[in-house]
Protein backbone atom coordinates (compact mmCIF):
# COMPACT_ATOMS: atom_id res chain seq x y z
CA UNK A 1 154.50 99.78 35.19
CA UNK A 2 151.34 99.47 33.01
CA UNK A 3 150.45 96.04 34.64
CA UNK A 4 150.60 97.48 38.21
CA UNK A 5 148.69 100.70 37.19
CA UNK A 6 145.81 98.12 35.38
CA UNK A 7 146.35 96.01 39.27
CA UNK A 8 145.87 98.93 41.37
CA UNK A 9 143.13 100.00 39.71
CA UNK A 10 141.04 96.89 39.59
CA UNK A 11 141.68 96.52 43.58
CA UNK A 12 140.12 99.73 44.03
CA UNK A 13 137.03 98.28 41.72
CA UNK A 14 137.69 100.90 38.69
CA UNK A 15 137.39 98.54 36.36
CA UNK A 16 139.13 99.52 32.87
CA UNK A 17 136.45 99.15 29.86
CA UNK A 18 138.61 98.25 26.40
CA UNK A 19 137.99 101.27 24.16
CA UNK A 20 138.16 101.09 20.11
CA UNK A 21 140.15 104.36 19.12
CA UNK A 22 139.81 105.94 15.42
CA UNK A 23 143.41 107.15 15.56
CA UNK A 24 146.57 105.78 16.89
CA UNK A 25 148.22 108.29 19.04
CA UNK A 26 152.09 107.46 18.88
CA UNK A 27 153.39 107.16 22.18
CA UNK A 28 150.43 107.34 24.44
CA UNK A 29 148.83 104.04 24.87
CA UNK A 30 145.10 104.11 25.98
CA UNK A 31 144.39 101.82 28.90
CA UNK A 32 140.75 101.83 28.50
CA UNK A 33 137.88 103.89 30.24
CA UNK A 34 137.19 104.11 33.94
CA UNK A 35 133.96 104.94 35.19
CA UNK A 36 135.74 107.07 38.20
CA UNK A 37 138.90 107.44 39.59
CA UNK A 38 138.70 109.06 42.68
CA UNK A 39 142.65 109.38 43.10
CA UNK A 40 142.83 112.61 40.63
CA UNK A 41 140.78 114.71 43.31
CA UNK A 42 137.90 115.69 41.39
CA UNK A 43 134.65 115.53 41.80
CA UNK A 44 133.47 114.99 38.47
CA UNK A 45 131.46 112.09 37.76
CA UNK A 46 131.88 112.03 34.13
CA UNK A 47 134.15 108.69 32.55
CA UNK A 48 137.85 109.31 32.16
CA UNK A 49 139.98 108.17 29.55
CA UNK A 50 143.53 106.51 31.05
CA UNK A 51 146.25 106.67 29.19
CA UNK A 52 149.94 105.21 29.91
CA UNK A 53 153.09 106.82 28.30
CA UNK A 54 156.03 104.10 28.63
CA UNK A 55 159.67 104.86 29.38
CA UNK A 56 161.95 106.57 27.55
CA UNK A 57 165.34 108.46 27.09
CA UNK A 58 163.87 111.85 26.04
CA UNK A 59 161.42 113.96 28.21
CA UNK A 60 157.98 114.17 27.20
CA UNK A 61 157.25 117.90 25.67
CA UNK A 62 154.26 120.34 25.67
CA UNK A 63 154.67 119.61 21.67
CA UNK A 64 153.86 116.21 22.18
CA UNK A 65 151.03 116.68 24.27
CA UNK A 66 149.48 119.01 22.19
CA UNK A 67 149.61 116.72 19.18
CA UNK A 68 148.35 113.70 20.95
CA UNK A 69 145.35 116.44 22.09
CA UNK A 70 144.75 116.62 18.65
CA UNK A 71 143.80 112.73 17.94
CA UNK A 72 142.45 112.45 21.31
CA UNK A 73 138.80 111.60 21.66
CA UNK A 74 136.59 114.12 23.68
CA UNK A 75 136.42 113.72 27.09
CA UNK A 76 138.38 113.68 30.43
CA UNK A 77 141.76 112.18 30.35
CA UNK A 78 144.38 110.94 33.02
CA UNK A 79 147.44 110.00 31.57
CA UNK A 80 150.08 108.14 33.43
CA UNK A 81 153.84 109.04 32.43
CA UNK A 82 157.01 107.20 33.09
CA UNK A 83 159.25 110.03 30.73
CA UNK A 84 159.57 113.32 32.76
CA UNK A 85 157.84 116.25 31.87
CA UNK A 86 159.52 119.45 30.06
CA UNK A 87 156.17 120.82 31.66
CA UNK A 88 154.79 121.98 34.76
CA UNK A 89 152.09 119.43 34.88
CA UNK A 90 150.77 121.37 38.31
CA UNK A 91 150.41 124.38 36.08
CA UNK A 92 148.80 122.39 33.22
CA UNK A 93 145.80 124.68 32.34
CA UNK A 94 144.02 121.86 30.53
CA UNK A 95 141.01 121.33 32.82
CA UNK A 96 139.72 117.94 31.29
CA UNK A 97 143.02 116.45 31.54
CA UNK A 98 145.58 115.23 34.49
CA UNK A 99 148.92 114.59 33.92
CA UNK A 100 150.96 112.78 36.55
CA UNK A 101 155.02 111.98 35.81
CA UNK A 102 156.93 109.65 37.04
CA UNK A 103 157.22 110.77 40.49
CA UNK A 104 153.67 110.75 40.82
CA UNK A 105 152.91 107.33 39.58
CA UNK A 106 155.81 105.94 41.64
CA UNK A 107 154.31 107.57 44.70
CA UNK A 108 151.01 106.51 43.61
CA UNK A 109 152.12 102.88 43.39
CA UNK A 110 154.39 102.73 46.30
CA UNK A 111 151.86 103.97 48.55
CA UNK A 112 149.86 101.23 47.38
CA UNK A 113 152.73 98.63 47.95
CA UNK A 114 153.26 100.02 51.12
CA UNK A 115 149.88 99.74 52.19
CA UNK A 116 149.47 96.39 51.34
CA UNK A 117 146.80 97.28 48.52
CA UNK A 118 149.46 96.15 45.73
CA UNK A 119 152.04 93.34 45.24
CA UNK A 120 155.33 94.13 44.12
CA UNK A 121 156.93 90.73 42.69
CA UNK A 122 160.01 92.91 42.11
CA UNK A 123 163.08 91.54 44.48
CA UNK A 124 164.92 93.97 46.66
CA UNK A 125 168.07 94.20 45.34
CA UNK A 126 171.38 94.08 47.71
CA UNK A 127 173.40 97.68 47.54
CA UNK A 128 176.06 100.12 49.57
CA UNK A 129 172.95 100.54 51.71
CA UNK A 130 172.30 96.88 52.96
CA UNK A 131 172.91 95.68 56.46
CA UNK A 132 175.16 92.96 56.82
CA UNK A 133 174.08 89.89 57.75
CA UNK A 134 176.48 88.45 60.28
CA UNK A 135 180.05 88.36 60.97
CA UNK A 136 180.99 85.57 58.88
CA UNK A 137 179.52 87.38 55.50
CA UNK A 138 177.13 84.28 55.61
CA UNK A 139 174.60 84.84 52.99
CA UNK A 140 170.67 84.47 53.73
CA UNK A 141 168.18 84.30 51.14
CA UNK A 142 165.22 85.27 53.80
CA UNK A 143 165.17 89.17 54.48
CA UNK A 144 162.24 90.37 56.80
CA UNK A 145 160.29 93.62 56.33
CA UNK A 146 157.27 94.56 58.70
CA UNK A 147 154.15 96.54 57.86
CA UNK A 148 153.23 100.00 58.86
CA UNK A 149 151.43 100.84 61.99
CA UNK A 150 151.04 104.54 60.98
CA UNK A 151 148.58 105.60 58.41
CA UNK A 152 150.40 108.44 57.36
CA UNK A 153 147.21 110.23 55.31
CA UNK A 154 145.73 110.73 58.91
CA UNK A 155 149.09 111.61 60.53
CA UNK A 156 149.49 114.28 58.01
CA UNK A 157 145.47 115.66 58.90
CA UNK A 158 146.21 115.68 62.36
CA UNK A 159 148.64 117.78 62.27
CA UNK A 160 147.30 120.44 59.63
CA UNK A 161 149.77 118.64 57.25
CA UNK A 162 146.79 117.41 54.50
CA UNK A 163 148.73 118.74 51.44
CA UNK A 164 152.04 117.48 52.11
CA UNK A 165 153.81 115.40 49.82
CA UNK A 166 155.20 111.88 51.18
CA UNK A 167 157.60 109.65 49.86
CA UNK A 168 157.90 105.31 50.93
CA UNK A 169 161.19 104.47 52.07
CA UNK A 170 162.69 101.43 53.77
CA UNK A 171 164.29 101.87 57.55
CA UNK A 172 167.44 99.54 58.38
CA UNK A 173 166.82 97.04 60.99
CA UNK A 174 167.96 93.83 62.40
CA UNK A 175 166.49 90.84 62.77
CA UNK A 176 168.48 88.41 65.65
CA UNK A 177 167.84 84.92 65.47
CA UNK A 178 168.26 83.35 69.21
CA UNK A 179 169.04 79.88 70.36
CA UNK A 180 169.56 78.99 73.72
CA UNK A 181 167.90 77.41 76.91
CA UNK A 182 165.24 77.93 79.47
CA UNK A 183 165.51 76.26 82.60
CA UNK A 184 162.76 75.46 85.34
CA UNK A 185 162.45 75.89 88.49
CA UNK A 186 163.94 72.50 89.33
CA UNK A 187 166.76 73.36 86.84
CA UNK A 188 165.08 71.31 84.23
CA UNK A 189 166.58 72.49 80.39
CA UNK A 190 164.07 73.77 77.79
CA UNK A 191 165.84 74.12 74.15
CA UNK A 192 164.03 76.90 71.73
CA UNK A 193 164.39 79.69 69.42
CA UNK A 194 163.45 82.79 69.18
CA UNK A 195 163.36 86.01 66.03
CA UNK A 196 163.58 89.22 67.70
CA UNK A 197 163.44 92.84 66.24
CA UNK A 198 166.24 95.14 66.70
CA UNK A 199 164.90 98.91 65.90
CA UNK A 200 168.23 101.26 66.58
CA UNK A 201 165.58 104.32 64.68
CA UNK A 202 163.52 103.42 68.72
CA UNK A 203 166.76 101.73 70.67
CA UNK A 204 164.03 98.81 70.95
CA UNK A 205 163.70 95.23 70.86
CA UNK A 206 161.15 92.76 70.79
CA UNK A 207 159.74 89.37 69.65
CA UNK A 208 159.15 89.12 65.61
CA UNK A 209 155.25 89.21 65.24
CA UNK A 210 154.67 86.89 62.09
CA UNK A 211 150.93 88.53 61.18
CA UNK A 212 153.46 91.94 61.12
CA UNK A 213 155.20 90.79 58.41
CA UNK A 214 154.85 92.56 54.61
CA UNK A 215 155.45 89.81 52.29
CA UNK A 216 155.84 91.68 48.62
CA UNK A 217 157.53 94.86 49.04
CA UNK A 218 158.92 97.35 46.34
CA UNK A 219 162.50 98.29 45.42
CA UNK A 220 162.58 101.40 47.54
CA UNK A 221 164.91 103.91 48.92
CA UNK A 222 167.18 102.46 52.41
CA UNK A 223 167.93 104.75 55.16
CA UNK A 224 170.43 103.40 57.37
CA UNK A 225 170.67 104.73 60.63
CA UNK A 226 173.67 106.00 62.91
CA UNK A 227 176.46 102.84 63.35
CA UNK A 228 176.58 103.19 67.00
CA UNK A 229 172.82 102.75 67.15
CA UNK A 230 172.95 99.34 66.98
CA UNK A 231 173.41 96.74 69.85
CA UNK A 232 176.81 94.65 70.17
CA UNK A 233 176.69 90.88 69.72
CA UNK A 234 177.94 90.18 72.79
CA UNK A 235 176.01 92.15 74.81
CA UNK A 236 172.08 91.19 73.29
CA UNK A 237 172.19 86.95 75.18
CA UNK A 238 172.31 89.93 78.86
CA UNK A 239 169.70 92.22 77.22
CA UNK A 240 166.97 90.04 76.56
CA UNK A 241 166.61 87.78 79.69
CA UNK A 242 163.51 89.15 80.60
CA UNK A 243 162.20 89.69 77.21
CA UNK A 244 162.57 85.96 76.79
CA UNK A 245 161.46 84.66 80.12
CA UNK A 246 158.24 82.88 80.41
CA UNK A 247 155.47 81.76 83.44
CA UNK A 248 154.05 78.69 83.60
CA UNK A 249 151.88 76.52 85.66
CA UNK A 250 153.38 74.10 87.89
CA UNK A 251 150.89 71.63 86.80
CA UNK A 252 151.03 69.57 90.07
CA UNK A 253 147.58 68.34 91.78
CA UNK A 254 146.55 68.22 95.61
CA UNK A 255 143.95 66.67 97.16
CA UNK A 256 141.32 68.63 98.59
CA UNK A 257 137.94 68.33 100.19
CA UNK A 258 135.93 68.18 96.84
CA UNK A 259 138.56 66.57 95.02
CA UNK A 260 141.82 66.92 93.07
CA UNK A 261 142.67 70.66 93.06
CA UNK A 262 144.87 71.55 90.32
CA UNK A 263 147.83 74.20 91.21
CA UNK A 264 147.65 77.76 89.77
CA UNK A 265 151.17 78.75 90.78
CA UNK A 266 153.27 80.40 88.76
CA UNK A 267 156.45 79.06 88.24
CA UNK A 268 159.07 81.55 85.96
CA UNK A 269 161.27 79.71 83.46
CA UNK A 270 164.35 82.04 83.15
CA UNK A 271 166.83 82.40 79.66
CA UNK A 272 169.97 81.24 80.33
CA UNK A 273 172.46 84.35 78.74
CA UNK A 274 175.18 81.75 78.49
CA UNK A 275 173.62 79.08 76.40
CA UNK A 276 172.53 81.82 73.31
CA UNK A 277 173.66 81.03 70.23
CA UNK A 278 173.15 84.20 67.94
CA UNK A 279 172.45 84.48 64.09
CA UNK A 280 171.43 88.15 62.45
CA UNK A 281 169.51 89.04 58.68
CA UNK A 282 168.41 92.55 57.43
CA UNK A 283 164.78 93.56 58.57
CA UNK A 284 163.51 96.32 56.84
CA UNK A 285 160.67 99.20 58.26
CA UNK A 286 158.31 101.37 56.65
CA UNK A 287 158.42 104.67 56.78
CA UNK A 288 158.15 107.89 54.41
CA UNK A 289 159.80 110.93 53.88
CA UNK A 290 157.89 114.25 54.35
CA UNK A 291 158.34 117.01 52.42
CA UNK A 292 157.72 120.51 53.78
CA UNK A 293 160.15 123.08 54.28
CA UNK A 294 162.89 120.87 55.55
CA UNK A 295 162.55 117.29 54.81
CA UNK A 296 161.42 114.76 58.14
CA UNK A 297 161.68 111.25 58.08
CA UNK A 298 158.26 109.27 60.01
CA UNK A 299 158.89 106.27 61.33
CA UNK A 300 155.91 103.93 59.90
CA UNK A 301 155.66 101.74 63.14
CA UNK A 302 156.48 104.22 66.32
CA UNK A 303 155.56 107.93 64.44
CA UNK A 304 158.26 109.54 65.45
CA UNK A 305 160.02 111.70 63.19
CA UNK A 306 163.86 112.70 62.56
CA UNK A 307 165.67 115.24 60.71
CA UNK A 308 167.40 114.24 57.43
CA UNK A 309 170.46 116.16 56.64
């Protein structure tokens, strides 16, 4: 976690300045010194100390704190700890320092990841919660997530929502891989393939956008949806004729007064249902789960929201 934390904050130009401390403070490892950092909502322009507490078994205690206060140089401090807290840190009266736990530097990060800001190199791992890939248990080592069309800061504000907590999470999809014909007008044969999306969250489907694809994405949380959301095999190749279909130009030339004159018919070049040959892999959506009085899950690409039970 320390190397993302040092990432994050050098993409958002708060560089980290080394720092030469008198006293070693056992299990609080000093970063270096920022000049800002915006993130821990203050408007104080004065340098802050960041500090990183690694993982552990044991929670970290007030006692702790208040001996690593102790060796601490003066100044304003934001400490960064994976051990949870036997401590309110919200109630933490200390006004030069901010303490965030794990939660809050998971958020913190995966907000970032989600955003794009941060590269997880992390894998997703396969669980109980993955979508299988196709009938045959055929393994894939490709799995496609797409980024979020929602900000959901600004979804929050428009909705009188500002100081709502959010949490990333990853939406079960399907990705269909299509082969199959389109024949002309003269009943001419055009092989191709297409990658289509299959939200059941929307009941919608649509052609895979490549520049909508997030390429490093963190291990987070999967939601799956209902099973009878999603669509049968054998009834997508009659679903997506029109989704598939093209227009094109004829292409044929006449002769005309001042010349050739080129043809700007359209001719339609219809998907042939019968020729599909189908292939599936997991696709995975943004979205985040709200928490107010009852928990809501946003959809990151559409905005709607459902209930979680």
């Amino acid at each position: 976690m320390e190397s993302a934390v040092r990432d994050l904050l050098v993409n958002r130009a708060l560089r980290l300045r080394p720092v030469q401390l008198a006293t070693t403070v056992h299990g609080f490892h000093c970063l270096g010194i920022a000049a800002r950092v915006p993130d821990i909502g203050t408007d104080d322009s004065r340098e802050v100390y960041v500090w990183h507490v690694p993982a552990d078994l044991l929670p970290l205690t007030e006692q702790e704190l208040e001996r690593w206060s102790v060796d601490a140089p003066e100044g304003r401090h934001w400490i960064l700890s994976e051990r949870e807290l036997l401590l309110d840190n919200s109630q933490y009266s200390e006004p030069e320092i901010v303490l965030w736990g794990p939660e809050e530097v998971s958020l913190w990060i995966g907000r970032a990841v989600m955003s794009g800001e941060l590269k997880a190199h992390q894998p997703y791992n396969q669980n109980e919660n993955s979508i299988p890939i196709d009938k045959e248990g055929e393994t894939h080592e490709k799995t496609d997530f797409l980024k979020p069309i929602i900000d959901v800061s600004n979804w929050l504000s428009v909705r009188g929502m500002e100081g709502a907590t959010y949490t990333p999470v990853l939406l079960g999809a399907k990705t269909w891989v299509v082969t199959g014909d389109l024949e002309g007008p003269e009943g001419e044969l055009e092989r191709n393939t297409w990658k289509l999306n299959e939200d059941p969250w929307s009941s919608k489907i649509e052609i895979f956008d490549e520049s909508e694809r997030l390429e490093n994405v963190p291990d987070l949380q999967v939601l799956s949806p209902p099973d009878d959301s999603w669509i049968a095999e054998e009834n997508l190749p009659g679903m997506v004729g029109k989704l598939l279909e093209v227009r094109r130009q004829d292409g044929t030339t006449s002769s005309g007064e001042n010349g050739p004159v080129r043809s700007m018919l359209l001719q339609r070049w219809s998907f042939r249902s019968d020729s599909a040959r189908l292939g599936q892999r997991p696709l995975f959506l943004p979205g985040w789960i709200i928490h107010e009085q009852e928990n809501i899950l946003l959809h990151g690409r559409i905005g709607r929201t459902f209930e979680l039970h």
